[in-house]
C-alpha atoms as a PDB file:
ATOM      1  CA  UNK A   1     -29.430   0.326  11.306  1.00  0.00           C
ATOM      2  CA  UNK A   2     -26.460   1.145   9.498  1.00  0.00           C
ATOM      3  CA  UNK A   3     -24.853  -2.244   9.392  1.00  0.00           C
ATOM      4  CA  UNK A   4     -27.933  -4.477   9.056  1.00  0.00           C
ATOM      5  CA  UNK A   5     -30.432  -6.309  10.922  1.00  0.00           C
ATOM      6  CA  UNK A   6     -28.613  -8.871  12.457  1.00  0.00           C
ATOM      7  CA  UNK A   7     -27.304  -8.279  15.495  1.00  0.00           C
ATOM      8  CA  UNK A   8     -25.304 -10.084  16.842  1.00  0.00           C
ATOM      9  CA  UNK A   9     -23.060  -9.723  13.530  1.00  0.00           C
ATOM     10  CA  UNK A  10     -23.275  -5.540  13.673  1.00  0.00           C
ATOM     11  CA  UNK A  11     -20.807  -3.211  15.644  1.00  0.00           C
ATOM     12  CA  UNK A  12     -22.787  -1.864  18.630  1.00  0.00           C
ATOM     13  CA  UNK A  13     -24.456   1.498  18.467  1.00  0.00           C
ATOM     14  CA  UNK A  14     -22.343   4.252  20.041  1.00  0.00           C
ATOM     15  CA  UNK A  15     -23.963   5.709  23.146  1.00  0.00           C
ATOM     16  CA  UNK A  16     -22.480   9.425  23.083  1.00  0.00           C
ATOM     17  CA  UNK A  17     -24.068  11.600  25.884  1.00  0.00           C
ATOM     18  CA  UNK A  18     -24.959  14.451  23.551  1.00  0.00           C
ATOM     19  CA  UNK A  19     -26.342  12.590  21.073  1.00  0.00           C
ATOM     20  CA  UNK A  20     -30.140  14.004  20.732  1.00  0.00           C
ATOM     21  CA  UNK A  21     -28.890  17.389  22.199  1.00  0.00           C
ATOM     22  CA  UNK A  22     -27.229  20.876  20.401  1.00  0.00           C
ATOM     23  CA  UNK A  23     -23.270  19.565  20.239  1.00  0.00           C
ATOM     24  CA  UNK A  24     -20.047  20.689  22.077  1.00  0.00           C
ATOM     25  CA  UNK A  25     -18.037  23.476  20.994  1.00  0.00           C
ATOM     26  CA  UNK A  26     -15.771  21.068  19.445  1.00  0.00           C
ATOM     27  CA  UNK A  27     -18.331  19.035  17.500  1.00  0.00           C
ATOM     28  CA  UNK A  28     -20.126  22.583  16.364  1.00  0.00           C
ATOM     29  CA  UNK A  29     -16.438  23.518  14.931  1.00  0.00           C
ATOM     30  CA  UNK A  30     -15.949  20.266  12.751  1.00  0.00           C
ATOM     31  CA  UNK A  31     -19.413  20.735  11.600  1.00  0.00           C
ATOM     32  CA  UNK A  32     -19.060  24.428  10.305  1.00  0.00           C
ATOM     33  CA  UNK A  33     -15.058  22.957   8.632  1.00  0.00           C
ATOM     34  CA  UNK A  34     -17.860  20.530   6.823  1.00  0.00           C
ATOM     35  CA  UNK A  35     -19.599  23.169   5.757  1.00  0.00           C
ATOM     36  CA  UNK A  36     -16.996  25.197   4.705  1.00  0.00           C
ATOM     37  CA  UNK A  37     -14.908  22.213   3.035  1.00  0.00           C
ATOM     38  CA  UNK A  38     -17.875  20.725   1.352  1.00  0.00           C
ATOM     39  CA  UNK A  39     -20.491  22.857   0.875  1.00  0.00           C
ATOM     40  CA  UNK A  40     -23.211  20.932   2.549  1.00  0.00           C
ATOM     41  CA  UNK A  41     -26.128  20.816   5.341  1.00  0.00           C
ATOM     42  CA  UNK A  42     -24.783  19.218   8.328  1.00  0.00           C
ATOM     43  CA  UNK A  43     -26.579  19.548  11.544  1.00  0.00           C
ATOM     44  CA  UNK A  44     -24.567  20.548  14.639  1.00  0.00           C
ATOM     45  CA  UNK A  45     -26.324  18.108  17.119  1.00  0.00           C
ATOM     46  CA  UNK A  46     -25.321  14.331  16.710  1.00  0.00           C
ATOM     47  CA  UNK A  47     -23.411  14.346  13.018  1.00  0.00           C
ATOM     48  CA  UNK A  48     -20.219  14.106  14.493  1.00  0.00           C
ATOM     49  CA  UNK A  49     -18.610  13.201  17.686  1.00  0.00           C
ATOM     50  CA  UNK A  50     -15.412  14.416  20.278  1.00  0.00           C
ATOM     51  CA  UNK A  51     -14.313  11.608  21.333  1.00  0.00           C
ATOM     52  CA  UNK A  52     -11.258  11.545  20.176  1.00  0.00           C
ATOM     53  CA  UNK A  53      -8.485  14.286  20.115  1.00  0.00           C
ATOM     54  CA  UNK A  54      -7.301  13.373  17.093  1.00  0.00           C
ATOM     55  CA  UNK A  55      -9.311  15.442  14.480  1.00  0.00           C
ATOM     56  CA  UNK A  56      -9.005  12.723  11.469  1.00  0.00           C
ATOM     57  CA  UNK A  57     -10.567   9.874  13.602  1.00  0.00           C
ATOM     58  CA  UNK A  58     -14.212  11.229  12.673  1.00  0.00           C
ATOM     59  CA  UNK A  59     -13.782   8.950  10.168  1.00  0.00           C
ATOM     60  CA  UNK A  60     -14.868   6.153  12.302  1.00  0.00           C
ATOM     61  CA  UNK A  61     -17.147   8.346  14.138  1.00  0.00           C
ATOM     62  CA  UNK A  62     -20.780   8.629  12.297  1.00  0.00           C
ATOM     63  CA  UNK A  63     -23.335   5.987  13.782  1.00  0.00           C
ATOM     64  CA  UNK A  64     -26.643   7.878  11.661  1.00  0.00           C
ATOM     65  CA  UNK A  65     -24.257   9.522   8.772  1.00  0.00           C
ATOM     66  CA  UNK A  66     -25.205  12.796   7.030  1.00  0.00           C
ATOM     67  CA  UNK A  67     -22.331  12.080   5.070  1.00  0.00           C
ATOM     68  CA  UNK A  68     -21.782   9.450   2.767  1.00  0.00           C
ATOM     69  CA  UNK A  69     -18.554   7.254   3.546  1.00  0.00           C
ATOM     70  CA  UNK A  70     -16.960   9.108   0.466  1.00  0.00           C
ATOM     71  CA  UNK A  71     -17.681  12.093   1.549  1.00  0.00           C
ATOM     72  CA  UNK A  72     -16.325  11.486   4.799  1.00  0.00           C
ATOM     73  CA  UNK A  73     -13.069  10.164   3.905  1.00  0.00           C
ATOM     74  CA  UNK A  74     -12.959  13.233   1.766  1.00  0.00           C
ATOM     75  CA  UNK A  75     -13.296  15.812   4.413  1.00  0.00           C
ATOM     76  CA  UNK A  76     -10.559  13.971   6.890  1.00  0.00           C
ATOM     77  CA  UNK A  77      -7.817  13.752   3.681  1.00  0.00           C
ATOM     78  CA  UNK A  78      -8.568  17.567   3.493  1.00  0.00           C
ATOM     79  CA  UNK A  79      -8.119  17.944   7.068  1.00  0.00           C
ATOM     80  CA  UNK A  80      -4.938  15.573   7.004  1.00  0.00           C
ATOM     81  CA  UNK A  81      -3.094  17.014   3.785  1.00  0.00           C
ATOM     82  CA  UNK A  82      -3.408  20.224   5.878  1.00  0.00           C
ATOM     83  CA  UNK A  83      -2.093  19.024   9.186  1.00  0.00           C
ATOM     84  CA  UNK A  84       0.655  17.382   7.163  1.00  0.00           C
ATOM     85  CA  UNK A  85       1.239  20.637   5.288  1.00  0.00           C
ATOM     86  CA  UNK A  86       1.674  22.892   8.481  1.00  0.00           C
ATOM     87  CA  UNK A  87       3.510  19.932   9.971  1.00  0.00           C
ATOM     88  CA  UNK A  88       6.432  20.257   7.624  1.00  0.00           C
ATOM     89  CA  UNK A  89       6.695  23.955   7.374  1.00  0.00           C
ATOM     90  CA  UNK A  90       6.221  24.484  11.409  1.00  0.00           C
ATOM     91  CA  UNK A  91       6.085  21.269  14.062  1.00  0.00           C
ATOM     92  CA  UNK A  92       8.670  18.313  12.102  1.00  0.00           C
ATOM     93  CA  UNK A  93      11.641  19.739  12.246  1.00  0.00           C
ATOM     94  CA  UNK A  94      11.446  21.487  15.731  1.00  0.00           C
ATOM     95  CA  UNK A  95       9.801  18.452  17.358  1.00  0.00           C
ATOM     96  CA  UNK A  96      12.302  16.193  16.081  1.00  0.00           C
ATOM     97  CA  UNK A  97      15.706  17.889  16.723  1.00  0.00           C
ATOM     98  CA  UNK A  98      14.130  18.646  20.589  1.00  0.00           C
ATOM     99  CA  UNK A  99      13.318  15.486  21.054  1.00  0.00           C
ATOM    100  CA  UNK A 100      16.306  13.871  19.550  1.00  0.00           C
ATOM    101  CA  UNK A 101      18.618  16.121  21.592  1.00  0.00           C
ATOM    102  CA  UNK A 102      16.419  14.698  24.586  1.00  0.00           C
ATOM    103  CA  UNK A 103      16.496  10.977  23.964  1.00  0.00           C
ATOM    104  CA  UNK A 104      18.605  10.147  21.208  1.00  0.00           C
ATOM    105  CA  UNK A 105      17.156   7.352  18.837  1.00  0.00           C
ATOM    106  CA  UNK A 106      16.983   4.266  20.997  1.00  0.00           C
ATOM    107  CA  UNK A 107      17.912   0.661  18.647  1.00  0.00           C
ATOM    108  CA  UNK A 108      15.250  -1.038  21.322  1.00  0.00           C
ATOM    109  CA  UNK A 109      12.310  -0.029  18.761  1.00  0.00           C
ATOM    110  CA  UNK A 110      14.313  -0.407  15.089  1.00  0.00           C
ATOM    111  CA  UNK A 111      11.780  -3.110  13.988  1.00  0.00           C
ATOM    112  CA  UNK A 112      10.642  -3.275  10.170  1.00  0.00           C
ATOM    113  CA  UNK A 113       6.960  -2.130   9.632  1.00  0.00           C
ATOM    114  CA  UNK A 114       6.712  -6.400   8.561  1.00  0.00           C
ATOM    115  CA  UNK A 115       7.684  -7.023  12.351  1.00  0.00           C
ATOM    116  CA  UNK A 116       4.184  -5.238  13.062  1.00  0.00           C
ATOM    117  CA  UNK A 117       1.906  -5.966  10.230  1.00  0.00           C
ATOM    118  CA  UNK A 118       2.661 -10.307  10.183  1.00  0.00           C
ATOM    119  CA  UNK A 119       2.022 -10.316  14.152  1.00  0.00           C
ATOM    120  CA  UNK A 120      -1.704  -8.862  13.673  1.00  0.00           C
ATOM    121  CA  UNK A 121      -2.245 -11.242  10.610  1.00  0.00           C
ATOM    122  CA  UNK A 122      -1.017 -14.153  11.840  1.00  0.00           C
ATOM    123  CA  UNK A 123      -2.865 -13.339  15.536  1.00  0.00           C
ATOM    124  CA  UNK A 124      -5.968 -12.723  13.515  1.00  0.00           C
ATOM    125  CA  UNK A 125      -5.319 -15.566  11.126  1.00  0.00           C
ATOM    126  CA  UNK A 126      -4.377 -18.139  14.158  1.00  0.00           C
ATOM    127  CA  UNK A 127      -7.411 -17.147  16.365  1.00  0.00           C
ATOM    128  CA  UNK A 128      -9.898 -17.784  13.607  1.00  0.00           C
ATOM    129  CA  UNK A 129      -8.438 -21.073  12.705  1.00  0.00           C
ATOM    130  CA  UNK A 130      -8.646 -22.073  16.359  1.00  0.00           C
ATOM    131  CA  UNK A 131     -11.824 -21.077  16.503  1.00  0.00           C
ATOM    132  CA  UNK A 132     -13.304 -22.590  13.707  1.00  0.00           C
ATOM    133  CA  UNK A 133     -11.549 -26.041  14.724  1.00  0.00           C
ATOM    134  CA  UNK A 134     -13.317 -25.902  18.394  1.00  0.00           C
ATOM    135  CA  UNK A 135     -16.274 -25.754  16.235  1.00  0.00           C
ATOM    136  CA  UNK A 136     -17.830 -22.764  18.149  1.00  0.00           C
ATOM    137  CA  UNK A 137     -20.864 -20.689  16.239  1.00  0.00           C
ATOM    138  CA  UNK A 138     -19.567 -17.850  14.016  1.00  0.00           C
ATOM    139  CA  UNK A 139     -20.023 -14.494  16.138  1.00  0.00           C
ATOM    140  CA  UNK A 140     -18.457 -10.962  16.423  1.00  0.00           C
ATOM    141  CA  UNK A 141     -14.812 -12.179  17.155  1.00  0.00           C
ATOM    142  CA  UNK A 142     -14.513 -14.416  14.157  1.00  0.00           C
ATOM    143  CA  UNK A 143     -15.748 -11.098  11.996  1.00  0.00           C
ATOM    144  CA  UNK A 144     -13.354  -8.943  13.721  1.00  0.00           C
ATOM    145  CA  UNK A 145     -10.542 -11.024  12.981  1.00  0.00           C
ATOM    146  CA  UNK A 146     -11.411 -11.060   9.996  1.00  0.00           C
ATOM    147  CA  UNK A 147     -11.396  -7.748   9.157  1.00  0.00           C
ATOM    148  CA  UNK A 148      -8.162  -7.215  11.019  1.00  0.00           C
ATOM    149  CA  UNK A 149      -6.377  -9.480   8.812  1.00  0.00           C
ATOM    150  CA  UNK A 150      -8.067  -7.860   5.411  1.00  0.00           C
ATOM    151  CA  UNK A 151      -7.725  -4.136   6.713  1.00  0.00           C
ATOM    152  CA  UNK A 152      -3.686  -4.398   7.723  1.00  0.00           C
ATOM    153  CA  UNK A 153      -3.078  -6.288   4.263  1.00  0.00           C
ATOM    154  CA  UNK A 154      -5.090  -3.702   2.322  1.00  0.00           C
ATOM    155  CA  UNK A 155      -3.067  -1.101   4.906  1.00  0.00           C
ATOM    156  CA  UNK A 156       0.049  -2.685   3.464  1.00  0.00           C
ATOM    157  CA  UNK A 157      -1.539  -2.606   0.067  1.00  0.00           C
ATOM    158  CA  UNK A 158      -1.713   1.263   0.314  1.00  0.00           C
ATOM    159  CA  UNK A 159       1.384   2.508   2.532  1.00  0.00           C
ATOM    160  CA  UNK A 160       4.011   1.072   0.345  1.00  0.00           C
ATOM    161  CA  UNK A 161       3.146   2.800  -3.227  1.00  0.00           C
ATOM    162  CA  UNK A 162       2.839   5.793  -1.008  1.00  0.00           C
ATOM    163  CA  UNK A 163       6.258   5.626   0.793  1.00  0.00           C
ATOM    164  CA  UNK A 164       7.751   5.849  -2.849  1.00  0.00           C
ATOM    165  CA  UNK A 165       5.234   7.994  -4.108  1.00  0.00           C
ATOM    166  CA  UNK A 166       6.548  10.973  -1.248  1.00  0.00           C
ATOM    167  CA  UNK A 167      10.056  10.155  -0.805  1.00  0.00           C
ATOM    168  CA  UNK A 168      10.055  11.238   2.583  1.00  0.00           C
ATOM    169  CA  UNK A 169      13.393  11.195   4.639  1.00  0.00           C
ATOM    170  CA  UNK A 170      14.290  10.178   8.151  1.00  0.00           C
ATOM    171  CA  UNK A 171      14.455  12.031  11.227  1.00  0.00           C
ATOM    172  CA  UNK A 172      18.196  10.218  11.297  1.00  0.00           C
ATOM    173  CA  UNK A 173      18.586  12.186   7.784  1.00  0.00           C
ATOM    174  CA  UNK A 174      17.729  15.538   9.638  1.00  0.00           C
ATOM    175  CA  UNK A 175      20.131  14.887  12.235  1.00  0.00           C
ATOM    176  CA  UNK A 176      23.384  13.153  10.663  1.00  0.00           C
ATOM    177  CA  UNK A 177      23.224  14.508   6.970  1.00  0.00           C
ATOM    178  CA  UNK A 178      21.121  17.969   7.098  1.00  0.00           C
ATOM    179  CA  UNK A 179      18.660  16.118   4.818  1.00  0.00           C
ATOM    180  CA  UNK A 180      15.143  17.470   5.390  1.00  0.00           C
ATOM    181  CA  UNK A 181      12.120  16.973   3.072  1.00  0.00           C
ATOM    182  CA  UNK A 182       9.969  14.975   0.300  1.00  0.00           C
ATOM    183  CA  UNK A 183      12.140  13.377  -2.808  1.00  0.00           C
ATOM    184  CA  UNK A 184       9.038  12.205  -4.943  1.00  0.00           C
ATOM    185  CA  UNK A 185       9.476   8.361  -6.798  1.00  0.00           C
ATOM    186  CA  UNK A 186      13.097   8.036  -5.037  1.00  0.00           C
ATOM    187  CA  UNK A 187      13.642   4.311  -3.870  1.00  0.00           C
ATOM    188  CA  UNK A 188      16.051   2.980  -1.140  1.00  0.00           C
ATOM    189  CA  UNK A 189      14.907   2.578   2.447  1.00  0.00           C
ATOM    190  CA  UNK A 190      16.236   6.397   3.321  1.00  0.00           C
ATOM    191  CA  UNK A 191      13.537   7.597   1.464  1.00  0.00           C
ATOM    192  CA  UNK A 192      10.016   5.683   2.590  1.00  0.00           C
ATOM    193  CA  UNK A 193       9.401   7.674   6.415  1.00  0.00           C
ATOM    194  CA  UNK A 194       6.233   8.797   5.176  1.00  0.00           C
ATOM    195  CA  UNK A 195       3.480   7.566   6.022  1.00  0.00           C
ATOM    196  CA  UNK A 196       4.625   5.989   9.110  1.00  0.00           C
ATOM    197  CA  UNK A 197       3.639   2.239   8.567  1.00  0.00           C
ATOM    198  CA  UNK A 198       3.714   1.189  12.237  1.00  0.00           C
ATOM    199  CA  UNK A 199       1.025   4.083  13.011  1.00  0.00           C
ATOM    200  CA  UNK A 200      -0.910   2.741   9.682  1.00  0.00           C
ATOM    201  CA  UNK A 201      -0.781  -0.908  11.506  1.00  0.00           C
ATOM    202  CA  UNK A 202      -1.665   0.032  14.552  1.00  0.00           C
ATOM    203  CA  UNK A 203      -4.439   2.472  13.760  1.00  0.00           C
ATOM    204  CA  UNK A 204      -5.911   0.007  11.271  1.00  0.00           C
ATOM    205  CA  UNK A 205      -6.236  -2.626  13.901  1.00  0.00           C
ATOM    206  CA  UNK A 206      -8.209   0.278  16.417  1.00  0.00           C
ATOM    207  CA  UNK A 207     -10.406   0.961  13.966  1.00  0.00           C
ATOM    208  CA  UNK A 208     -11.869  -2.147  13.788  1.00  0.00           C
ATOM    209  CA  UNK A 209     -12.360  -2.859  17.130  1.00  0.00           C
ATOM    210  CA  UNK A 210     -13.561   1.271  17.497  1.00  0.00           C
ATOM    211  CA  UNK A 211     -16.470  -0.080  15.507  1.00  0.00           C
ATOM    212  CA  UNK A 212     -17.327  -3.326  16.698  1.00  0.00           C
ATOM    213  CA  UNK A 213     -16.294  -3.036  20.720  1.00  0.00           C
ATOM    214  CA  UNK A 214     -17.412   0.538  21.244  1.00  0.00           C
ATOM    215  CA  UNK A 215     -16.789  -0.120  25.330  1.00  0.00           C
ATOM    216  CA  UNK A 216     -13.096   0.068  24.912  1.00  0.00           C
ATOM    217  CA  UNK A 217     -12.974   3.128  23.116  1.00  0.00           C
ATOM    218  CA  UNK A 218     -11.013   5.036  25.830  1.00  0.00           C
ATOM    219  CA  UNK A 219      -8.213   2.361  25.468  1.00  0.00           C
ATOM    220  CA  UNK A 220      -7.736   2.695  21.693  1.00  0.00           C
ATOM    221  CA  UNK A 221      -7.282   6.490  22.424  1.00  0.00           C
ATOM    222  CA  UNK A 222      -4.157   5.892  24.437  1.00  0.00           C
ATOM    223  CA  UNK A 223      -3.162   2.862  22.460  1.00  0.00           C
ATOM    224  CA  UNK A 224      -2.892   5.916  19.542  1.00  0.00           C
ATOM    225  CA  UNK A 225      -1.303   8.460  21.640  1.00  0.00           C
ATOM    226  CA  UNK A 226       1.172   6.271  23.280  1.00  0.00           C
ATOM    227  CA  UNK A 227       2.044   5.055  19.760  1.00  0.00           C
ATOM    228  CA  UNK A 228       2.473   8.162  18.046  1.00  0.00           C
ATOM    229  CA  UNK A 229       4.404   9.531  20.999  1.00  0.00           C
ATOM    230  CA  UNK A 230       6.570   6.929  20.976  1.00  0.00           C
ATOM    231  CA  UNK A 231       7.468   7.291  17.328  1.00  0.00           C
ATOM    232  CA  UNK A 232       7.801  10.732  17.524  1.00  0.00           C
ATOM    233  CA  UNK A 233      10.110  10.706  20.723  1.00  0.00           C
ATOM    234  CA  UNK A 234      12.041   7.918  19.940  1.00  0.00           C
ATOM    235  CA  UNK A 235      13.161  10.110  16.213  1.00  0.00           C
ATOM    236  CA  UNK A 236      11.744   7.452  14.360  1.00  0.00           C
ATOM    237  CA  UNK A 237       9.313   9.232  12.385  1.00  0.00           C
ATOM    238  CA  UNK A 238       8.007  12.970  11.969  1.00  0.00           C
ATOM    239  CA  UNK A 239       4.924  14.276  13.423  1.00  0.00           C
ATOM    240  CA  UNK A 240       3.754  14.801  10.199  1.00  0.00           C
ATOM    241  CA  UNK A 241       4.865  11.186   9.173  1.00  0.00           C
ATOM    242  CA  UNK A 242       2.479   9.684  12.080  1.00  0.00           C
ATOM    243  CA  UNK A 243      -0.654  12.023  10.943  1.00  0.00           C
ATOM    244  CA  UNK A 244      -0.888  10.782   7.334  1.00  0.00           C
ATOM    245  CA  UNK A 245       0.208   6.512   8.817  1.00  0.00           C
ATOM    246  CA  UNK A 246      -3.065   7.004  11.295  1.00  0.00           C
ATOM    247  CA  UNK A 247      -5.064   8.424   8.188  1.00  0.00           C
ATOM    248  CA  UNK A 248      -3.322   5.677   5.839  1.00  0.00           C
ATOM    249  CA  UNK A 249      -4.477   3.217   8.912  1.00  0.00           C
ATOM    250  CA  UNK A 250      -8.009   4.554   9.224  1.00  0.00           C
ATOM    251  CA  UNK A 251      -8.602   4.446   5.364  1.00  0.00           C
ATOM    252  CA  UNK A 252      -7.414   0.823   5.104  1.00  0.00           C
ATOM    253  CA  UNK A 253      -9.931   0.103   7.859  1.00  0.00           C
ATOM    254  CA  UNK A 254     -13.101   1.796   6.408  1.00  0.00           C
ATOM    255  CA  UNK A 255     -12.476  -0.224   2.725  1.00  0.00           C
ATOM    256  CA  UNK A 256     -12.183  -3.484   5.209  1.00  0.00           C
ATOM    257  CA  UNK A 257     -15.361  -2.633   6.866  1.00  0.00           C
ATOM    258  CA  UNK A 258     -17.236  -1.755   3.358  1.00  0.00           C
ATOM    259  CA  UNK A 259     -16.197  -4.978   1.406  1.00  0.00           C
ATOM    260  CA  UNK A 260     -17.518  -6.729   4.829  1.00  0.00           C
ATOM    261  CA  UNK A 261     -20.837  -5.125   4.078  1.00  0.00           C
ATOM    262  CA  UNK A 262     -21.034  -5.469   1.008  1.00  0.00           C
ATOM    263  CA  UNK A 263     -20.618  -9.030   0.894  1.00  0.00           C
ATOM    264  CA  UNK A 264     -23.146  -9.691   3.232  1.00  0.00           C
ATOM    265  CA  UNK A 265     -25.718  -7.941   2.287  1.00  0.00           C
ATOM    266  CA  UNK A 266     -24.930 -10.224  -1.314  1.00  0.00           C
ATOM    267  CA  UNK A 267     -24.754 -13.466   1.287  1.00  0.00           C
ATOM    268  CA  UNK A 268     -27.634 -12.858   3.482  1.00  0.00           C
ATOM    269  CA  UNK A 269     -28.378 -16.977   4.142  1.00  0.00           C
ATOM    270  CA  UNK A 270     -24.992 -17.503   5.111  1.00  0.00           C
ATOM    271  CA  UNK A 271     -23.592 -18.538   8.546  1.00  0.00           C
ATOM    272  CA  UNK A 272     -21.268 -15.503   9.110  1.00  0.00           C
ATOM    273  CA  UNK A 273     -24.480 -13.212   8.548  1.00  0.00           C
ATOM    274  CA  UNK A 274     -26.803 -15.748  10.797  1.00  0.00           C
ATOM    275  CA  UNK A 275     -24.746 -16.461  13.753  1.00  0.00           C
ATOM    276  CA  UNK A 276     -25.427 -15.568  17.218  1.00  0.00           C
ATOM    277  CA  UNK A 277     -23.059 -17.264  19.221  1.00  0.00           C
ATOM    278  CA  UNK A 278     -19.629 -15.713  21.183  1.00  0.00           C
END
C-alpha cells in the first residue's frame, strides 16, 4: 500500500473503472507523452488516470506508481513549461483582451494572495486546535489539516521567489500601458502575475483532500475550473499565469504529502500513525 499499513491514517485507494482493463484514449495518449518525454516502460492500462481535464493534475493521480514521485513531477513541469510556452505566444493575450472587453476587471475580487493563503492556515490551524482540546482520537481530519497548513506555507514558500524570478506583468499592464511579457528579477507588485498565487492556494488545498477524500473528487474539479475561470475572466491573471499557480499548487502539495510520509514511517509508535478514531 503506497502510504502504509495503517489505515485509518492512509488516503483511500482510488476506485477508477478502468483500472485492471486496456486504458481510454486519453490515458493511452499521456502514456505514449511518458514515453516519449522520458524514455521509459509505462503500461497503458492503470498507470495513469482521466479524471481530470486538466493534463498537469496526473500528478496526484498514481495509486500503484510506475513512476517515481520525481519522475512524475518531472513529466507534468515538462508538460506545464509547454502549456505556458504556447500560452504566451497564442491563448494570453487573445483571451485576456476578449474577455476584458467583455467584463472589464471587477474591484469585487482585488484581494492580496495573503487574503487567501492566512484563511486556509488559520482554518486548518483553528480546527486542529479545537480538535485536540475536545480531546477526540487523532484520525484523517487532524492529518489533513495538517497538511493543508504545511502545503499552502511551503506553496507560499515557492510562489514568491518565483513571481520575481519571471517578472510577469498584469493583464491591467496589457490593457492600460501596452505592456505584455516576462521582465526576469524586476521587483514592484506590477511585475509578480506569474504564477498566479490564488490558483497555487487553492490547488494546494485540492490536492490534499484529492488524496485523502477520493469521494469528492468531482467537486475539486469544478472548485479548479470555477477558479481559474474566474481569474481569467475577471483580467486578473493570464491563462498561462493560472497553469504554472495550479502546477506551483500541486508541487507544494506533493512535498507536504512526502515529508508526512516520511516522518511516519521514522515515528511508527506514535499516536498520529496509531489512531483510528474520526
Amino acid at each position: 500500500m503506497p502510504f502504509g499499513e495503517t489505515k485509518a491514517l492512509q488516503p483511500p485507494a482510488s476506485r477508477h473503472p478502468i483500472r485492471g482493463q486496456r486504458g481510454s484514449n486519453l490515458n493511452a495518449l499521456f502514456c505514449k507523452a511518458g514515453r516519449y518525454v522520458l524514455g521509459l516502460r509505462i503500461a497503458d492500462e492503470g498507470c495513469l488516470y482521466g479524471d481530470l481535464a486538466i493534463t498537469w493534475i496526473i500528478l496526484a493521480k498514481w495509486q500503484e506508481p510506475r513512476l517515481s514521485r520525481l519522475q512524475a513531477w518531472i513529466a507534468g513541469l515538462v508538460v506545464t513549461v509547454l502549456a505556458v510556452v504556447l500560452s504566451f505566444v497564442w491563448v494570453d493575450r487573445p483571451v485576456a483582451m476578449f474577455f476584458y472587453a467583455l467584463f472589464g476587471r471587477p474591484d469585487v475580487l482585488e484581494v492580496g494572495t495573503w487574503g487567501v493563503f492566512i484563511p486556509f492556515v488559520a482554518l486548518a490551524v483553528v480546527s486542529l486546535v479545537v480538535r485536540r482540546l475536545a480531546a477526540r482520537p487523532i484520525a484523517t481530519p487532524d492529518i489533513v489539516l495538517a497538511l493543508v497548513g504545511l502545503s499552502v506555507a511551503i506553496c507560499e514558500a515557492i510562489k514568491s521567489p518565483l513571481k520575481f524570478l519571471f517578472g510577469r506583468t498584469w493583464p491591467l499592464g496589457l490593457f492600460r500601458r501596452h505592456v505584455y511579457g516576462f521582465f526576469p528579477f524586476h521587483t514592484g507588485p506590477q511585475y509578480a502575475a506569474f504564477p498566479s498565487g490564488h490558483t497555487a492556494a487553492v490547488f494546494t488545498v485540492l490536492f490534499v483532500l484529492w488524496i485523502w477524500y477520493p469521494r469528492f473528487r468531482p467537486a475539486y474539479v469544478a472548485i479548479a475550473m470555477v477558479c481559474a475561470a474566474v481569474l481569467v475572466a475577471a483580467s486578473y491573471h493570464f491563462v498561462g499565469d493560472v497553469i504554472a499557480g495550479a502546477f506551483v499548487g500541486i508541487t507544494a502539495g506533493m512535498l507536504a504529502q512526502g515529508i508526512w510520509d516520511m516522518w511516519r514511517r521514522r515515528h511508527p509508535s506514535s499516536a498520529w500513525a496509531q489512531g483510528d478514531g474520526m
